[in-house]
Every structure is written in C-alpha cells, then in structure tokens.
Protein backbone atom coordinates (compact mmCIF):
# COMPACT_ATOMS: atom_id res chain seq x y z
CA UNK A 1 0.00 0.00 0.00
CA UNK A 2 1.25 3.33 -0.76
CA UNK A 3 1.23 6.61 1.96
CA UNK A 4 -2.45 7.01 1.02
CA UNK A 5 -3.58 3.67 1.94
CA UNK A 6 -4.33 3.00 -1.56
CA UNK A 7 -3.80 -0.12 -3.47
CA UNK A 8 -0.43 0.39 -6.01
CA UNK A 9 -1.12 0.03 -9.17
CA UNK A 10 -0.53 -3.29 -11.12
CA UNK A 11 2.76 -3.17 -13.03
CA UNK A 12 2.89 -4.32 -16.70
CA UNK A 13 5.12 -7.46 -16.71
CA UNK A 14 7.99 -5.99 -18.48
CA UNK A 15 8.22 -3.24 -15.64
CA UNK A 16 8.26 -6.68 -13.21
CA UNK A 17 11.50 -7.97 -14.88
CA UNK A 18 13.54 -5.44 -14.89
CA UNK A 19 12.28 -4.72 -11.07
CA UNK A 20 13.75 -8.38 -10.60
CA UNK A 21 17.02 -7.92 -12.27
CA UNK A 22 17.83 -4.52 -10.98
CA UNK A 23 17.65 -6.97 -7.33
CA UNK A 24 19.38 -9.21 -8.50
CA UNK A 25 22.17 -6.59 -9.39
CA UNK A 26 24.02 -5.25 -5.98
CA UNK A 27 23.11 -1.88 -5.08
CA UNK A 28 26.24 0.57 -6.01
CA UNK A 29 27.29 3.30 -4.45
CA UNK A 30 28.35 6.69 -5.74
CA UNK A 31 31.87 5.88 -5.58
CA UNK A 32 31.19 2.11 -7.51
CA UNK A 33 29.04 3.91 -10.19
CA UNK A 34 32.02 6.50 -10.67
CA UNK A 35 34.40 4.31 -10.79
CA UNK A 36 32.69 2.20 -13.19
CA UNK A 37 31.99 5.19 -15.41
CA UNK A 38 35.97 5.65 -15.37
CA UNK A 39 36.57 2.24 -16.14
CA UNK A 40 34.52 1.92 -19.32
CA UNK A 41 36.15 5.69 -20.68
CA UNK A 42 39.72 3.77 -19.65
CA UNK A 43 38.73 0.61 -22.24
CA UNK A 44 38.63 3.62 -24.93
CA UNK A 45 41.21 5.43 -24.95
CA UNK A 46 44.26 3.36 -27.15
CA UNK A 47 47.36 2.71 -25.48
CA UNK A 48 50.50 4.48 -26.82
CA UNK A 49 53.38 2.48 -27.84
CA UNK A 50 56.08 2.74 -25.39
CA UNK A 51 59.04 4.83 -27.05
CA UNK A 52 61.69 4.24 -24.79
CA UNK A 53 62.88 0.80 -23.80
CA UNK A 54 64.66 -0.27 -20.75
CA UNK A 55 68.99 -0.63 -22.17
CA UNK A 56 71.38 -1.72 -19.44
CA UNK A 57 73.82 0.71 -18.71
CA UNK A 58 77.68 -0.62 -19.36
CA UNK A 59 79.81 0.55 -16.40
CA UNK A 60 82.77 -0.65 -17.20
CA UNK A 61 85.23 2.48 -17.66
CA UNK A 62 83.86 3.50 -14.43
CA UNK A 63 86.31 4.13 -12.00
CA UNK A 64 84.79 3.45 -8.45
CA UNK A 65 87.11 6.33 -6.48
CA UNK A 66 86.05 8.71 -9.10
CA UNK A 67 82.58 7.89 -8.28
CA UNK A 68 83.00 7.89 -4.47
CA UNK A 69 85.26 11.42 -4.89
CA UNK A 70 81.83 12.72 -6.32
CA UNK A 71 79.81 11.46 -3.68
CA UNK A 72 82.05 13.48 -1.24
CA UNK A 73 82.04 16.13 -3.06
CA UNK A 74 78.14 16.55 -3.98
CA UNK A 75 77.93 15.49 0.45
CA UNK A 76 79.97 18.35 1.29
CA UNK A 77 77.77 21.13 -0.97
CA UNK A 78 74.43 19.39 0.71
CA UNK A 79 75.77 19.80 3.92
CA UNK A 80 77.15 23.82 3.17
CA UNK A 81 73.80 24.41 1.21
CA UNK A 82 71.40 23.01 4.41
CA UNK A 83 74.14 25.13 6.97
CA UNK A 84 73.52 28.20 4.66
CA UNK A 85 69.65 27.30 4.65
CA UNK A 86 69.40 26.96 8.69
CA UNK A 87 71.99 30.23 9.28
CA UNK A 88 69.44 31.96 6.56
CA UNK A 89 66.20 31.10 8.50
CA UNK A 90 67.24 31.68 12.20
CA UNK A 91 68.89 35.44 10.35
CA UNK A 92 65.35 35.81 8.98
CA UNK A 93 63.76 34.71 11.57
CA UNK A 94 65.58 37.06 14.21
CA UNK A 95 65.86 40.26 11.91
CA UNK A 96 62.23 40.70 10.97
CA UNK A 97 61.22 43.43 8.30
CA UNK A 98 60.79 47.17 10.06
CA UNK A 99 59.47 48.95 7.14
CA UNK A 100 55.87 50.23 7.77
CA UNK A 101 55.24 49.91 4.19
CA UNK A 102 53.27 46.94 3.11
CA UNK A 103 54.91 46.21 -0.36
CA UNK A 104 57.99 47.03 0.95
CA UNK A 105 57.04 43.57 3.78
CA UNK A 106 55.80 41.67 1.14
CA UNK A 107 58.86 41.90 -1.30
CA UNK A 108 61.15 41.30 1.92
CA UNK A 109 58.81 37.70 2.56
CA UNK A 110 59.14 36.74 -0.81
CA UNK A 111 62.89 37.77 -1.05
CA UNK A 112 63.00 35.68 2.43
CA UNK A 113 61.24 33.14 1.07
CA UNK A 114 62.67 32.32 -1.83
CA UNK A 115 66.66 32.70 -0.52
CA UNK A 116 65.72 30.36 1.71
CA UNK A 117 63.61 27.87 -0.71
CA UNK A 118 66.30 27.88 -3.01
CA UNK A 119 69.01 26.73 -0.75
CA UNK A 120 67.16 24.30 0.73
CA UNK A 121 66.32 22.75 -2.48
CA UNK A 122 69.94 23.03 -3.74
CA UNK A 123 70.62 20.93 -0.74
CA UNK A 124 68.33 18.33 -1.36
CA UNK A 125 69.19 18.00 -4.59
CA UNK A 126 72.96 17.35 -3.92
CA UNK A 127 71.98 15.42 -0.77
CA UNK A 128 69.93 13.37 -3.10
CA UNK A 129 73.19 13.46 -5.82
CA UNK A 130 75.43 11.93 -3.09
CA UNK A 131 73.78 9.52 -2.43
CA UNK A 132 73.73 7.86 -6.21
CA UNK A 133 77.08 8.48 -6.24
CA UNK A 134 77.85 6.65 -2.89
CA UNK A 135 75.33 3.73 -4.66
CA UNK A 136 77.25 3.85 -8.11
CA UNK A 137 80.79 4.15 -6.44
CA UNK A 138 79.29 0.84 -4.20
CA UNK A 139 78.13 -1.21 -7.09
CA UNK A 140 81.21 -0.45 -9.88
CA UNK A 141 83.24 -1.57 -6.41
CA UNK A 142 81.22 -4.60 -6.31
CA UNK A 143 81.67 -5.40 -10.05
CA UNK A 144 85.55 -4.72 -10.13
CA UNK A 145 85.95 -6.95 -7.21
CA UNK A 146 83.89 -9.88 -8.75
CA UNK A 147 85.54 -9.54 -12.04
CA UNK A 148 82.35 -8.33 -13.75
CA UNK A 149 84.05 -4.91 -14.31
CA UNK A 150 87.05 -3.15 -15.16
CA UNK A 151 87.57 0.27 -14.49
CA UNK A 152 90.32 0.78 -17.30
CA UNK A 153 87.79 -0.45 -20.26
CA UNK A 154 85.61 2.00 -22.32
CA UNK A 155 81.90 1.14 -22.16
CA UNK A 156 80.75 -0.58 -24.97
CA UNK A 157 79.36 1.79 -27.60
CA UNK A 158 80.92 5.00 -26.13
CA UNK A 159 81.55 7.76 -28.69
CA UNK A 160 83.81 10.17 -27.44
CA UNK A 161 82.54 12.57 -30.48
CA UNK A 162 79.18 13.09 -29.51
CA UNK A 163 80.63 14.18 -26.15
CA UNK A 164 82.82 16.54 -28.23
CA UNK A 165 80.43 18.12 -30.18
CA UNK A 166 77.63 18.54 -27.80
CA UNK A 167 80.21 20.16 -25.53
CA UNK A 168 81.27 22.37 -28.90
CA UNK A 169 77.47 23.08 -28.89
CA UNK A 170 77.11 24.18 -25.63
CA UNK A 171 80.18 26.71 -25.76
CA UNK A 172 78.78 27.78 -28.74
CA UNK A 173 75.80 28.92 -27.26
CA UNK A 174 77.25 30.13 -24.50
CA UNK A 175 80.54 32.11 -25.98
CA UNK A 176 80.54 35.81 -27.95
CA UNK A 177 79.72 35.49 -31.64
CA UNK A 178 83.46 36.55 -32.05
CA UNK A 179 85.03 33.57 -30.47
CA UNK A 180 82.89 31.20 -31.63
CA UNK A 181 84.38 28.56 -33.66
CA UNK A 182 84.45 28.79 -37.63
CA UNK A 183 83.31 26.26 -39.67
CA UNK A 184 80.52 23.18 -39.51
C-alpha cells in the first residue's frame, strides 16, 4: 500500500522484470558507479606504444674512487647548502622586516622566502646526488671486485665525439659570436 492507503497500481510485466534484475544486481554506491563510469572511458582510450625501452647501462670504464670522490664532493655542498639554509632562516627569523610599508614587507617575505627555498632545495638536490654516487661508487666496487668490471675499459658503444660536439654546442651557445668557432 502506498502513503495514502491505496492499493499500487498493477505493473505491466515488463516493468516486473527489470524490477527483478535490478535486485538481482548489488546496489552501487556513488563511488562504484564512478568508478565504473571511469573504467569503461579507460577501455577507450588506445594505449600508446612505449618509445623508450629499458637498455642496461655498461659501467665498465667506471672508475669506483672517481665515483666515491663525487659522492664526497656533492655530500659536502648538501651539507654547506642546508648550513647556509638553517643560518638563513634563524637570520630571517631574528631580523624581521621594520618597514611600515606593506609592499615594501611583502617583497622582503618573498625575497625571504625564496633565498631560503632555493638553498634548501639546492641541498636536497645534492643530498639526493650523493647519495647515487655513494650507490654507483658501491656497485662499480662490487663489479671490479667480482671480475664483472674493469675500471680501465671503455663502455661498450661510447663515442667520445658526440661528447665533443655537444660540448662544442654548448660553448657555442654560450661564448661571444666573435670567439665562436668557424666552420661546420
């Protein structure tokens, strides 16, 4: 019976069956339905050929105290780029802005802000840096000490002219039209 007290109406027979398969179907949610929706505009969209393929990387040529040198190295600029980071937030920190002008606060926060950003993100970068170089100076030690390696080999399939020229490039772009070097 319906809120009125009234009989429902009889449903046609077609209305019936899809009442009974609708309850035989479990009751989604919004989440379900969206996914579901996702899902089937997923199954359209073609996949792109992958362009780049995995190639192992020949490390022979490698020498391991080079790589450990530049481990030090890129250690010793994360630790003197987080030491100028903290030394450049307790400074800020201690020696607010005093101007009563508000632009002239605002372009000292964002000055502030990003001398301090930027230093901190050098340093995790060559924090980050060290640390593959500590792994790579590691594993070519591994490999020379197994036999896999040898340190005084070129990699297969090195080029030294590419290295040339794209280095010619680069000093190129960066040098005076002058002193630029003549020729192809």
């Amino acid at each position: 019976r319906d809120l009125h007290g009234d009989k429902p109406a009889e449903q046609p027979r077609e209305a019936s069956a899809d009442a009974e398969s609708l309850a035989a179907k479990p009751v989604l949610n919004v989440n379900e339905r969206l996914q579901q929706r996702i899902d089937a505009k997923l199954k359209t969209i073609p996949k792109a050929p992958s362009s780049r393929e995995y190639t192992p990387v020949d490390l022979n040529g490698v020498n391991p105290l080079a790589a450990l040198a530049g481990g030090v190295l890129y250690a010793a600029m994360a630790y003197s780029a987080w030491t100028a980071t903290t030394v450049g937030a307790t400074w800020f920190a201690e020696h607010p802005p005093s101007a009563d002008v508000y632009i002239a606060v605002r372009a000292a926060t964002v000055v502030r802000t990003v001398i301090v950003g930027l230093t901190s993100m050098f340093a995790g970068i060559a924090g980050v840096t060290s640390v593959g170089m500590f792994l790579l100076a590691g594993r070519v030690a591994v490999g020379v000490a197994s036999g896999e390696l040898d340190p005084r080999r070129p990699a297969e399939g090195a080029d030294d002219s590419l290295v040339k020229e794209g280095l010619g490039n680069a000093m190129d772009a960066l040098l005076p039209r002058e002193w630029r070097r003549q020729g192809p």
